[in-house]
N, C-alpha and C. Protein backbone atom coordinates (compact mmCIF):
# COMPACT_ATOMS: atom_id res chain seq x y z
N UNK A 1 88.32 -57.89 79.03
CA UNK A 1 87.11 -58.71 78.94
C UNK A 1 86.13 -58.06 77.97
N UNK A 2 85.33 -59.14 77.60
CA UNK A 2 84.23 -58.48 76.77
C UNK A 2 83.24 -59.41 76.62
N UNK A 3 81.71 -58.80 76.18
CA UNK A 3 80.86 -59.47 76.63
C UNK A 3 81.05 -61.30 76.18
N UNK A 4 81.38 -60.91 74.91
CA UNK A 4 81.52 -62.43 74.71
C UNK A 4 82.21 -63.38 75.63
N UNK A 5 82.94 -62.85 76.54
CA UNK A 5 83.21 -64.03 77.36
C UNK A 5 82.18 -64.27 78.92
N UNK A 6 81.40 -63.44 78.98
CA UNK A 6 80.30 -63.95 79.48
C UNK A 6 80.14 -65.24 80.13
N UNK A 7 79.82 -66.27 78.99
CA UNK A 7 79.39 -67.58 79.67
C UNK A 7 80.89 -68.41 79.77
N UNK A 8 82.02 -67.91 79.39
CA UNK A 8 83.18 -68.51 79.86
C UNK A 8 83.31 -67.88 81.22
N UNK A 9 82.64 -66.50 81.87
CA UNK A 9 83.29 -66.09 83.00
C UNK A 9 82.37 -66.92 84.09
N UNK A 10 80.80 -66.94 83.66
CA UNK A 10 80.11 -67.81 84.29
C UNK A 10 80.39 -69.51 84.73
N UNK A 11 81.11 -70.02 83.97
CA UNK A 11 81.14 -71.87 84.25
C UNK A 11 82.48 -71.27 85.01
N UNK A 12 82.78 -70.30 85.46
CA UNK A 12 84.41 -70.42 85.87
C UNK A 12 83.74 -70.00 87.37
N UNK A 13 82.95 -69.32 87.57
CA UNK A 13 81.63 -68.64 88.67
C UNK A 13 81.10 -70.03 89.11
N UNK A 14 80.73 -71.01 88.53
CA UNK A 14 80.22 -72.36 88.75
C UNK A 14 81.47 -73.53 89.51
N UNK A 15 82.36 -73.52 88.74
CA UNK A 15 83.84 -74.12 89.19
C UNK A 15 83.92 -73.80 90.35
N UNK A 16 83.96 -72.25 90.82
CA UNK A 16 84.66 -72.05 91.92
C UNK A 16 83.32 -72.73 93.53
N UNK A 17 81.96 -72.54 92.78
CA UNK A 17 81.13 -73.29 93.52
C UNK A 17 80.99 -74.11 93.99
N UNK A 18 81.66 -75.44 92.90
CA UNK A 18 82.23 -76.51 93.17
C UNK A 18 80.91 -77.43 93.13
N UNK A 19 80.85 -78.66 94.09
CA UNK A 19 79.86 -79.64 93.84
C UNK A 19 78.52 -79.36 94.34
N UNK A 20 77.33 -79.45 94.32
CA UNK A 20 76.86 -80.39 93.24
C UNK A 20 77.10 -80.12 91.79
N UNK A 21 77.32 -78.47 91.52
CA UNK A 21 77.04 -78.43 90.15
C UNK A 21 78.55 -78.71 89.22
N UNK A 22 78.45 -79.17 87.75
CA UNK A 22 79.43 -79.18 87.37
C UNK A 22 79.06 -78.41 85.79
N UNK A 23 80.48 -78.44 85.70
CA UNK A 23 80.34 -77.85 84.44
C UNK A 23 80.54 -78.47 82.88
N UNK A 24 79.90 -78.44 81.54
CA UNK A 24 79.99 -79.38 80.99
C UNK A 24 81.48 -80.07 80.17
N UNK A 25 81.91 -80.23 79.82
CA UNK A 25 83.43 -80.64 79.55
C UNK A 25 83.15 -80.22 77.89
N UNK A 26 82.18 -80.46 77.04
CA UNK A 26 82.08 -80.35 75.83
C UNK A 26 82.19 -78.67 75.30
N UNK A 27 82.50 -78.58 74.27
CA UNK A 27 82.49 -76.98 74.20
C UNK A 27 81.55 -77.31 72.59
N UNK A 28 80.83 -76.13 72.77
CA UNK A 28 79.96 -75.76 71.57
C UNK A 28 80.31 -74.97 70.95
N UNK A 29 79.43 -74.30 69.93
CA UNK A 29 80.21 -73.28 68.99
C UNK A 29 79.79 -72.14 69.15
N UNK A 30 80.45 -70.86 68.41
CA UNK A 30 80.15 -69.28 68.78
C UNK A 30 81.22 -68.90 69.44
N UNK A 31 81.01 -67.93 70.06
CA UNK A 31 81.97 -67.00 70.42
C UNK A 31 82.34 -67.36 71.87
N UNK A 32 81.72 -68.47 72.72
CA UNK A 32 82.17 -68.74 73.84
C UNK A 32 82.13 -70.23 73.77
N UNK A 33 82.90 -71.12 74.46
CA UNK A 33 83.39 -72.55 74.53
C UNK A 33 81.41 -72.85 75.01
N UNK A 34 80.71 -72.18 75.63
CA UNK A 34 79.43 -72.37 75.53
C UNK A 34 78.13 -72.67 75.12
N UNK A 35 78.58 -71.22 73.59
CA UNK A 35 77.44 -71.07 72.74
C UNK A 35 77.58 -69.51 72.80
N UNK A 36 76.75 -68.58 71.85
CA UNK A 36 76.92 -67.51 71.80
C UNK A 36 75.94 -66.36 72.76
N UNK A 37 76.45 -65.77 73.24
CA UNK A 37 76.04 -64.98 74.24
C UNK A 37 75.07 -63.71 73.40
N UNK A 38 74.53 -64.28 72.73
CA UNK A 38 73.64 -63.16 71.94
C UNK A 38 72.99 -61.97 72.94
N UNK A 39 72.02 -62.10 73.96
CA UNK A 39 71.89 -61.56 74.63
C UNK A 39 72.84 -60.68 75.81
N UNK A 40 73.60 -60.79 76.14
CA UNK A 40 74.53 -60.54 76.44
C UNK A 40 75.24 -59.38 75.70
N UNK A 41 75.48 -59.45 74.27
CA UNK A 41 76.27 -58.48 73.42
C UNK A 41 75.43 -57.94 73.26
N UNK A 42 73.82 -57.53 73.04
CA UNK A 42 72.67 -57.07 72.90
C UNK A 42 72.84 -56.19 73.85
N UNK A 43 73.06 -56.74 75.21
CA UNK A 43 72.90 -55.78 76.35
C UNK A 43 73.99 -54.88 76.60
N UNK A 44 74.95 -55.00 75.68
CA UNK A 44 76.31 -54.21 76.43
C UNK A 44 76.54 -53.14 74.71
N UNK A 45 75.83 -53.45 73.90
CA UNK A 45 75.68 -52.61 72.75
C UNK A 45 74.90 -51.01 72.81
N UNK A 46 74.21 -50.65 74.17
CA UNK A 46 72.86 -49.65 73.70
C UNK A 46 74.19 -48.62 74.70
N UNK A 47 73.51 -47.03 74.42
CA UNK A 47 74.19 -46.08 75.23
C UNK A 47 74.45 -46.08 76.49
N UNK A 48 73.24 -46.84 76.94
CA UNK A 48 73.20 -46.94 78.60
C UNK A 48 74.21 -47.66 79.08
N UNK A 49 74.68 -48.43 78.29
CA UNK A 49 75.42 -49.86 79.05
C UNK A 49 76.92 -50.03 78.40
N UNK A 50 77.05 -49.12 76.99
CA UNK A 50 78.63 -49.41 76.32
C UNK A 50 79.80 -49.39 77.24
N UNK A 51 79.73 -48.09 78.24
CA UNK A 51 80.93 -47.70 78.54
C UNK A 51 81.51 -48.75 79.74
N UNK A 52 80.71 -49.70 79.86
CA UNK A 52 81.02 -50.93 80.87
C UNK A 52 80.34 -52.62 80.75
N UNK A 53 80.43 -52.58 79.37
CA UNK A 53 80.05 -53.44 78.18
C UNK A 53 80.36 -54.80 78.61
N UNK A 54 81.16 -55.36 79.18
CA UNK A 54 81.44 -56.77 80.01
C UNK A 54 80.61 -57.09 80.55
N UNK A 55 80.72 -56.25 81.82
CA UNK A 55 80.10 -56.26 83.16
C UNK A 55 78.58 -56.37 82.62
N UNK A 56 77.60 -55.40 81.90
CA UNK A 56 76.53 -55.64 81.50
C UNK A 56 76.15 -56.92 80.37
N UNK A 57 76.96 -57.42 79.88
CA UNK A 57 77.14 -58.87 79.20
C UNK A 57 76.66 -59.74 80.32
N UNK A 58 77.82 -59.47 81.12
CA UNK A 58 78.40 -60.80 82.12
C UNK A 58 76.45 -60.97 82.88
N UNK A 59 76.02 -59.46 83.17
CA UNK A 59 75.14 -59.42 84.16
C UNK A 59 73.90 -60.44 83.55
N UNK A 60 73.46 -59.83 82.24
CA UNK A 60 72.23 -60.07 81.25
C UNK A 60 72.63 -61.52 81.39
N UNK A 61 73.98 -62.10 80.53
CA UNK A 61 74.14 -63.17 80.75
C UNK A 61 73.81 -64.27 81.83
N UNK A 62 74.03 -64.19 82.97
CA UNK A 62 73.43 -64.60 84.43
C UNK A 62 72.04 -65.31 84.61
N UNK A 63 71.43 -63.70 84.33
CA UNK A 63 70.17 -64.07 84.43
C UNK A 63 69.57 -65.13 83.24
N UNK A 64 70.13 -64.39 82.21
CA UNK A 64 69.63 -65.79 81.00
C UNK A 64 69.64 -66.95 81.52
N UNK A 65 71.10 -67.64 81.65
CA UNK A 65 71.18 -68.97 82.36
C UNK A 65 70.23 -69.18 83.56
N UNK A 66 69.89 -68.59 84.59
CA UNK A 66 69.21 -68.52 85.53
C UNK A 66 67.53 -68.98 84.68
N UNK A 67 67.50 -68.09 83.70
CA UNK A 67 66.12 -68.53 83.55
C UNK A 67 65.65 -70.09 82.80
N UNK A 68 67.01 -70.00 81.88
CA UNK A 68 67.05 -71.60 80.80
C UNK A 68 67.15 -72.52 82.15
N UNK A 69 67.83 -72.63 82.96
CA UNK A 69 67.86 -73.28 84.60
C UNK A 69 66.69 -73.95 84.81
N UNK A 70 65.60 -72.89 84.49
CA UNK A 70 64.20 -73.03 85.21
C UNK A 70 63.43 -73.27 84.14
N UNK A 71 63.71 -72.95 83.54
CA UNK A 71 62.55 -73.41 82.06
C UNK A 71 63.09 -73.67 80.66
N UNK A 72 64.30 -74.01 80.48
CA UNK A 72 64.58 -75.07 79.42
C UNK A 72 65.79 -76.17 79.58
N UNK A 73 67.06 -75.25 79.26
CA UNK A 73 67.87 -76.41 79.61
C UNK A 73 69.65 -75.76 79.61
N UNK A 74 70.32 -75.75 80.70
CA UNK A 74 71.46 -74.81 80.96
C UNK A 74 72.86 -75.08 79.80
N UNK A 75 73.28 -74.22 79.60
CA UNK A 75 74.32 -73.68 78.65
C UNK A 75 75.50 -74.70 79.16
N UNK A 76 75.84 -74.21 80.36
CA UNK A 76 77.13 -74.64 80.57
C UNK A 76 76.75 -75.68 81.74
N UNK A 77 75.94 -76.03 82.37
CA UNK A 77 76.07 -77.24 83.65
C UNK A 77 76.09 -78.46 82.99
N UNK A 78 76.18 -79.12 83.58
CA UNK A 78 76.49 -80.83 83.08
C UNK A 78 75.09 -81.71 83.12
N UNK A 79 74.17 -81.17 82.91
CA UNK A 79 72.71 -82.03 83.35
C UNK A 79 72.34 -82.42 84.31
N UNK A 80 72.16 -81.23 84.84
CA UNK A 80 71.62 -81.63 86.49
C UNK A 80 70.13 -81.86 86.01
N UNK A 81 69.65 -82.56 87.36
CA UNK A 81 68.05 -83.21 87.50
C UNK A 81 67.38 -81.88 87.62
N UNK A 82 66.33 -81.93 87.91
CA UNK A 82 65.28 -81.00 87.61
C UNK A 82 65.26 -80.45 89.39
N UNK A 83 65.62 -80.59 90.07
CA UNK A 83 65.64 -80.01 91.18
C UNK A 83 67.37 -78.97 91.40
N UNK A 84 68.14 -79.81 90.90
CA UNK A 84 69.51 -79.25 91.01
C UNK A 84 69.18 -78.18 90.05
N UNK A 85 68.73 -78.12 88.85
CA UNK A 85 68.49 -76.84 87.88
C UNK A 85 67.66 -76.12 88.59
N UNK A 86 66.93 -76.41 89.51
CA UNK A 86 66.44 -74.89 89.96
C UNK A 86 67.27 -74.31 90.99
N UNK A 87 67.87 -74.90 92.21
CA UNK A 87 68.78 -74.52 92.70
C UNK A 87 69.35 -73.41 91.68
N UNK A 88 70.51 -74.00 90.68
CA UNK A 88 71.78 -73.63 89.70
C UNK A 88 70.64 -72.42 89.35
N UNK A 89 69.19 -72.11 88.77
CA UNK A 89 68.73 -71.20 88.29
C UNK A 89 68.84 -70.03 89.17
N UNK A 90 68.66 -70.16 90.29
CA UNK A 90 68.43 -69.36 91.65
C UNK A 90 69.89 -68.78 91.87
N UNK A 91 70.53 -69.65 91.49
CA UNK A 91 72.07 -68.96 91.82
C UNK A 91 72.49 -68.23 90.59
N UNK A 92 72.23 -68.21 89.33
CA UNK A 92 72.71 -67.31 88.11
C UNK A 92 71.82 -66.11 88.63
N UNK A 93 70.54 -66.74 88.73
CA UNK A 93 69.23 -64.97 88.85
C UNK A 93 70.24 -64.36 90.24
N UNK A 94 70.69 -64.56 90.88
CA UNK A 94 71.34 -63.81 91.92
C UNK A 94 73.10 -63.44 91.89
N UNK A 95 73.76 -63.86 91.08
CA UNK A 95 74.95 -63.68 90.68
C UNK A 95 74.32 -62.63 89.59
N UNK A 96 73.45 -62.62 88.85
CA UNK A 96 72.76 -61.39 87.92
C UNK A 96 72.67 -60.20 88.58
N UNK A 97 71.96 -60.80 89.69
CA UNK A 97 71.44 -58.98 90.21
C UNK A 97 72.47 -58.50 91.20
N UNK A 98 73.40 -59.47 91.92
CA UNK A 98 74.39 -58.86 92.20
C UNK A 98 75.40 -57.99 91.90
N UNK A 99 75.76 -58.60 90.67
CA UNK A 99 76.51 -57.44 89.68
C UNK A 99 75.73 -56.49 89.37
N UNK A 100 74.44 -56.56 89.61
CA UNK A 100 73.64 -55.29 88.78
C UNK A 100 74.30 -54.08 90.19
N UNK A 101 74.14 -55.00 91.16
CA UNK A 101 74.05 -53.83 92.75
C UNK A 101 75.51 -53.34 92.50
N UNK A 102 76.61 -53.93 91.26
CA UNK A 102 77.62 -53.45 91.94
C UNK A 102 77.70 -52.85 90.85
N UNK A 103 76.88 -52.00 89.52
CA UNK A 103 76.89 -51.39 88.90
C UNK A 103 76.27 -50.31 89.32
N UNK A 104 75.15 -50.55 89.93
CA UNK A 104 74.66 -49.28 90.87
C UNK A 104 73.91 -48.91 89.75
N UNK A 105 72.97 -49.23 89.28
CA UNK A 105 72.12 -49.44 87.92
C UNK A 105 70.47 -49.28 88.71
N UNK A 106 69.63 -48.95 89.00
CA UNK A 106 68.77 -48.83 89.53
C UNK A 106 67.85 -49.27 88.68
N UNK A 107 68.01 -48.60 87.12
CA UNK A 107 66.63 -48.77 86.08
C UNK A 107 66.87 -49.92 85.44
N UNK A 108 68.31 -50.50 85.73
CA UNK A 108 68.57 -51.72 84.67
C UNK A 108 67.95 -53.05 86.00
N UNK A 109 68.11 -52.87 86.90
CA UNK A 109 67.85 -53.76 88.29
C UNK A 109 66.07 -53.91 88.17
N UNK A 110 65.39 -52.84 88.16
CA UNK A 110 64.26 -52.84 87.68
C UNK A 110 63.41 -53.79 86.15
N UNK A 111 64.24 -53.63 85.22
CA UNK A 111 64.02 -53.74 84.11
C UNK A 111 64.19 -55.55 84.45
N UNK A 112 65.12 -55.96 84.72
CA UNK A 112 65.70 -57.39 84.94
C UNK A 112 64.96 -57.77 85.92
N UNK A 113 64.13 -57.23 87.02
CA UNK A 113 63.25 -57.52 87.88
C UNK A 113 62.20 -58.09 87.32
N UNK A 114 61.27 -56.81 86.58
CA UNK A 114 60.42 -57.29 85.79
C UNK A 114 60.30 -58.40 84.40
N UNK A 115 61.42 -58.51 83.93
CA UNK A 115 61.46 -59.26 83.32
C UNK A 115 61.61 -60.84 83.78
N UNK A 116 62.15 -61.57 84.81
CA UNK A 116 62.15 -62.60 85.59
C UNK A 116 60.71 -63.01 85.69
N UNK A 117 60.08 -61.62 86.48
CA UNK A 117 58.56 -61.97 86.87
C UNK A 117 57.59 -61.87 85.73
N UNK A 118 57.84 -61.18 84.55
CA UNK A 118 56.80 -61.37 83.72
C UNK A 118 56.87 -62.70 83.21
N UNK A 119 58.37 -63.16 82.59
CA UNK A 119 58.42 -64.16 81.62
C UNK A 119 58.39 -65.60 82.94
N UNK A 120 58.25 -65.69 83.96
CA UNK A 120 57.52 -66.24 84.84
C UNK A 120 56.13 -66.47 84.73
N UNK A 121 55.12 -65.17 84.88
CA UNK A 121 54.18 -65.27 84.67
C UNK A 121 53.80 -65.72 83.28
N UNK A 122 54.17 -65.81 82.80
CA UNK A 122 53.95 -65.84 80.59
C UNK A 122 54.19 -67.88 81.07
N UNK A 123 55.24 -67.99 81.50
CA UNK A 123 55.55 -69.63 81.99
C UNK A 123 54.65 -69.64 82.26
N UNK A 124 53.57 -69.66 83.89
CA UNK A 124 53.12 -70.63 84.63
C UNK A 124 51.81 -70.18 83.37
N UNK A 125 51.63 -69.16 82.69
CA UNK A 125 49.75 -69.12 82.26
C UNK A 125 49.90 -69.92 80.74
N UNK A 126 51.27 -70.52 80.70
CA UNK A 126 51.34 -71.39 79.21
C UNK A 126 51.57 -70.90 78.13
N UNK A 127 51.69 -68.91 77.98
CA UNK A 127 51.59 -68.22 77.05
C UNK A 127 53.27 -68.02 77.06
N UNK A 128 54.20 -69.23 76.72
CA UNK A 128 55.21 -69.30 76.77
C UNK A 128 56.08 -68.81 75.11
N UNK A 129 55.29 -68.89 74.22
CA UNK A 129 55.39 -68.72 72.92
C UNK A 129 55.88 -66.64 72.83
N UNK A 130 55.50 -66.05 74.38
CA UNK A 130 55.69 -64.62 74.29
C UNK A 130 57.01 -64.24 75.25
N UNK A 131 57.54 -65.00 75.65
CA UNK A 131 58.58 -65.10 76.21
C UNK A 131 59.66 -64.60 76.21
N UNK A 132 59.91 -64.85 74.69
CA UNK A 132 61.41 -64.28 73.92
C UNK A 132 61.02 -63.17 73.24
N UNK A 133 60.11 -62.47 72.99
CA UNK A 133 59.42 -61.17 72.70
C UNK A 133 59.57 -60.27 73.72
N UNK A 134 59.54 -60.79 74.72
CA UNK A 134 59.54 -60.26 76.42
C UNK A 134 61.18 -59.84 76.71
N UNK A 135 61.58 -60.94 76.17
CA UNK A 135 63.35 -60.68 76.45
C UNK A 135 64.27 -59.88 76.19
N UNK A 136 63.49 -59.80 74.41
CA UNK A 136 64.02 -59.05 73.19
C UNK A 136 63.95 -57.56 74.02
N UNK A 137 62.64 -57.25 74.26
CA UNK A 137 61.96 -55.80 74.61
C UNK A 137 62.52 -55.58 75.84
N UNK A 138 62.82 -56.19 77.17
CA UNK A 138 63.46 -55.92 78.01
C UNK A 138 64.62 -55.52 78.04
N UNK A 139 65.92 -56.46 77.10
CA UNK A 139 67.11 -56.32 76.74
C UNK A 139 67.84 -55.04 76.34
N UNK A 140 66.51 -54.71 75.09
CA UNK A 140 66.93 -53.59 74.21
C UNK A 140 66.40 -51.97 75.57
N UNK A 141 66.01 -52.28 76.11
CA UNK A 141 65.25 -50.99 77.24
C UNK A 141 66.25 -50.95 78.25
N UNK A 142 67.28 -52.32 78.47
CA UNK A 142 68.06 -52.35 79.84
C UNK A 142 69.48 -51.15 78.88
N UNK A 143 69.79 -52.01 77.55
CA UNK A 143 70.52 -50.87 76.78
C UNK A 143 70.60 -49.64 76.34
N UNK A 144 69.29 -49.06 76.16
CA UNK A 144 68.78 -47.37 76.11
C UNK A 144 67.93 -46.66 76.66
N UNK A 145 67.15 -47.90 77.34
CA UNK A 145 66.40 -46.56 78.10
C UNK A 145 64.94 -47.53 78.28
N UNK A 146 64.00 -46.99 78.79
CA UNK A 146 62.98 -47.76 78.66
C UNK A 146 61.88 -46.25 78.42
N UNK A 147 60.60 -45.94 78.04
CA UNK A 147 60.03 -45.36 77.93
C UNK A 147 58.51 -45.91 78.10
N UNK A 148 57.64 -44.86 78.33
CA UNK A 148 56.03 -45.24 78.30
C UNK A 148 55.19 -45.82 77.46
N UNK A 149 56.05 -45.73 75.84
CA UNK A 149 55.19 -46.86 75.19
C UNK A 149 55.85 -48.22 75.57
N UNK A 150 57.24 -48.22 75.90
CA UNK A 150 58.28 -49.62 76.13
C UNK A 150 56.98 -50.37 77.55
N UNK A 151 56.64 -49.27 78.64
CA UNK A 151 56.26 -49.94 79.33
C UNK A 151 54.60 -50.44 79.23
N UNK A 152 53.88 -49.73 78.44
CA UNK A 152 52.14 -50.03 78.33
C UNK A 152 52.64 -51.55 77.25
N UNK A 153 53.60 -51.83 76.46
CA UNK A 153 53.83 -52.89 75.80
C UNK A 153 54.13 -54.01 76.85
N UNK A 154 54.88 -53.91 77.32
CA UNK A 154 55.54 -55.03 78.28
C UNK A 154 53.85 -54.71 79.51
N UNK A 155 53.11 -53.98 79.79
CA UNK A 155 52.03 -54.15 80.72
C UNK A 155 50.77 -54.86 80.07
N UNK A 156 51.03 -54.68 78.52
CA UNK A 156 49.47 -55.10 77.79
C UNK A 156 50.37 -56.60 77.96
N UNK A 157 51.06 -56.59 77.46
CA UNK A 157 52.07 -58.51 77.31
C UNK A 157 51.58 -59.41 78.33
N UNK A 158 51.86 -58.72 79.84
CA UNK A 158 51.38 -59.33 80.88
C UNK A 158 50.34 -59.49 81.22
N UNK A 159 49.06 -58.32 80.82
CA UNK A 159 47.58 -59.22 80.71
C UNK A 159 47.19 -59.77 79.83
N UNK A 160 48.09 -60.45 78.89
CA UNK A 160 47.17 -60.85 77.71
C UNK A 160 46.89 -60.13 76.78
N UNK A 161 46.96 -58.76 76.22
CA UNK A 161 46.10 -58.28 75.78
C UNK A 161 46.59 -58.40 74.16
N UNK A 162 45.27 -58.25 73.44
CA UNK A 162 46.16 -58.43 71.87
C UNK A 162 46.48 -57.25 71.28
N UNK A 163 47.58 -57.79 70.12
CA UNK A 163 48.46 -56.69 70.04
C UNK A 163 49.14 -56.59 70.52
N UNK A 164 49.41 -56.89 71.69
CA UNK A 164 50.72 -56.39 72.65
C UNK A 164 52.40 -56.80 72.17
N UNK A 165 52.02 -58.28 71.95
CA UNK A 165 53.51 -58.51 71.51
C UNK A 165 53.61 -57.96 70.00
N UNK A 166 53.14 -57.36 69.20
CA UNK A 166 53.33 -57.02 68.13
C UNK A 166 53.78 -55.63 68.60
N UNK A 167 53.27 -54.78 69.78
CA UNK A 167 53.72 -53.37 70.11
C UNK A 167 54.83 -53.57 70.81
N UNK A 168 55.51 -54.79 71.34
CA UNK A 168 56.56 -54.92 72.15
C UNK A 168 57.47 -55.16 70.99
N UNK A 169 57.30 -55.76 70.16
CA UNK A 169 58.30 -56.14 68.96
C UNK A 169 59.27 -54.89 67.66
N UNK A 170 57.48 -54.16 68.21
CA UNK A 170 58.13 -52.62 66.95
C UNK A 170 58.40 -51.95 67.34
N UNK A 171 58.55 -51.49 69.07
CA UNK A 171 59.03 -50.57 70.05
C UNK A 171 60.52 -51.21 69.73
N UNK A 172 60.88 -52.60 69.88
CA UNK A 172 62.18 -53.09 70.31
C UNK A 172 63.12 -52.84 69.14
N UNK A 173 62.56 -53.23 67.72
CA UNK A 173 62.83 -52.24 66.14
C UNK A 173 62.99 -51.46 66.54
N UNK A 174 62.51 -50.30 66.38
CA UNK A 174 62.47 -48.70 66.39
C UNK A 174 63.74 -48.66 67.49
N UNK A 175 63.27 -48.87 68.12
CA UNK A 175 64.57 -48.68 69.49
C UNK A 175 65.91 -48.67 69.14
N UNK A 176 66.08 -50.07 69.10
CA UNK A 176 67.39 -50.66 68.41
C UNK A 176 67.94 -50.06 66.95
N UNK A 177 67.07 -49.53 66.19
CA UNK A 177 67.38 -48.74 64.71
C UNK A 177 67.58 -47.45 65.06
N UNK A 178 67.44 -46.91 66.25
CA UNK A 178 67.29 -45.64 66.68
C UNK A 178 68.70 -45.12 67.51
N UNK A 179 68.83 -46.15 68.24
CA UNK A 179 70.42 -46.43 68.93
C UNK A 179 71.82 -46.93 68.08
N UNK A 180 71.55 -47.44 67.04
CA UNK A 180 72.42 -47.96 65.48
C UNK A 180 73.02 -49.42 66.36
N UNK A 181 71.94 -50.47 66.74
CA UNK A 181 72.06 -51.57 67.72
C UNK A 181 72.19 -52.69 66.55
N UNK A 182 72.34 -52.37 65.32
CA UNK A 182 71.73 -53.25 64.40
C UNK A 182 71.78 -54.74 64.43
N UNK A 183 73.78 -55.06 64.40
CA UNK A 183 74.37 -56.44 64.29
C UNK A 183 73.55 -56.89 65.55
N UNK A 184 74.26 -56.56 66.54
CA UNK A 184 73.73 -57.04 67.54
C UNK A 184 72.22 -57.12 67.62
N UNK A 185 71.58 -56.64 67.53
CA UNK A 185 70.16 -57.15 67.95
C UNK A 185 69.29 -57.90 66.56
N UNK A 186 69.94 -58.23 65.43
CA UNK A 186 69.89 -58.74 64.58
C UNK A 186 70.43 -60.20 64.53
N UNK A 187 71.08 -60.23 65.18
CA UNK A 187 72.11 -61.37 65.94
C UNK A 187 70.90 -62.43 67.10
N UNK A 188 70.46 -61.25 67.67
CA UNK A 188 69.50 -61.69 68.97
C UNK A 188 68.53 -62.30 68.66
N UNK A 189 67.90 -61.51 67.40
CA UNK A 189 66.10 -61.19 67.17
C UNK A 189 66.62 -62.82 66.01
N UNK A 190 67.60 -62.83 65.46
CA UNK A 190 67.46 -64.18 64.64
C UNK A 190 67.72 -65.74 65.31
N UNK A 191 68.61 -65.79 66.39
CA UNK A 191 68.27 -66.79 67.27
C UNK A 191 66.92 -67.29 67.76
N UNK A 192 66.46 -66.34 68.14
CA UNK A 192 64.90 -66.44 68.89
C UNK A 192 64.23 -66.82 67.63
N UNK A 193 64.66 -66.06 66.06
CA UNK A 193 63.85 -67.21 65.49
C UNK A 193 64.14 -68.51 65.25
N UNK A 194 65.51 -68.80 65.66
CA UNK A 194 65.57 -69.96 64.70
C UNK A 194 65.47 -71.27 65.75
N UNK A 195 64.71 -71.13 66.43
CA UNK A 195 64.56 -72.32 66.99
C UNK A 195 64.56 -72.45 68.38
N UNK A 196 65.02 -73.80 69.15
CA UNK A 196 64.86 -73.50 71.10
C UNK A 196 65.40 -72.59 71.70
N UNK A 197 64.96 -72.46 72.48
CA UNK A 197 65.24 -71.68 73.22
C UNK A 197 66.45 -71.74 74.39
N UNK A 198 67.33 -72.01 73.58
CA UNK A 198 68.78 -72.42 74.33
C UNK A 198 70.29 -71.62 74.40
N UNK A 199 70.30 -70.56 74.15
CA UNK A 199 70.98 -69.43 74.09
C UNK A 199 70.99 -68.68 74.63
């Protein structure tokens, strides 16, 4: 296995769930019948996370879907209504942190904690535009490490404060150039620009 199969291991995680949810019959493009698991290979690229590089795919992956569930629009389900997507969201965010428990990951369980609840909070206050800045910076910290400027960035993010996502953005650079994360988080950081937020 490897991370890229991620969101193929997930709709197969959904299958075995069975009804209400289904899975979509169409396959998209990239590296999974899905779409590409950018995040995912992001997360299984840094020192912390190589030597079990699936499993931390598969995990990051999870939660992604879990969050598109809840606030945009799911990878692999078949278009459920807006109540069935939160259900389906609730069940990726917990098939996420499950595998985290069975990695026995304490700082990565943390990191994916906070990140749910910030980019939550960033949702309900409308400052949704900081979101994927939030993701980027979480992602790259679940892969090497997180540190005290990683965290006053991700703490100024959450009050608002300015500057912040510009200090969350050049921490997540530096980081990633520092770990030799390049493809991959070059891969990541150019999705997020190029458009929805559906990956």
């Amino acid at each position: 296995m490897s991370p890229a199969t991620a969101l193929d291991r997930l709709s197969d995680r959904v299958r075995e769930e069975g009804s209400p949810l289904a899975v979509k019959e169409t396959a998209g493009a990239g590296g999974s019948a899905f779409g590409e698991p950018v995040f995912g290979e992001l997360a299984a690229a840094g020192p912390r996370t190589s030597a079990r590089a699936a499993e931390y795919g598969f995990v990051v992956e999870a939660v992604r879907e879990g969050y598109l569930c809840h606030y945009g629009h799911s990878r692999i389900l078949d278009e459920p209504d807006a109540d069935l997507a939160l259900l389906a969201g609730d069940l990726f965010y917990a098939i996420g942190i499950r595998g985290l428990a069975e990695l026995d990951d304490l700082e990565s369980t943390g990191i994916l904690s906070d990140l749910i609840r910030v980019a939550a909070e960033l949702q309900a206050a409308g400052r949704t535009e900081f979101t994927e800045t939030l993701w980027l910076g979480q992602i790259v910290a679940l892969s090497c490490g997180k540190d005290d400027a990683h965290q006053r960035a991700v703490a100024a993010l959450e009050a608002g404060l300015e500057g912040a996502e510009a200090a969350l953005t050049e921490w997540s650079i530096e980081t990633a150039a520092a770990n030799r994360m390049g493809r991959a988080f070059d891969l990541a950081r150019s999705a997020i620009d190029s458009g929805p937020s559906n990956f």
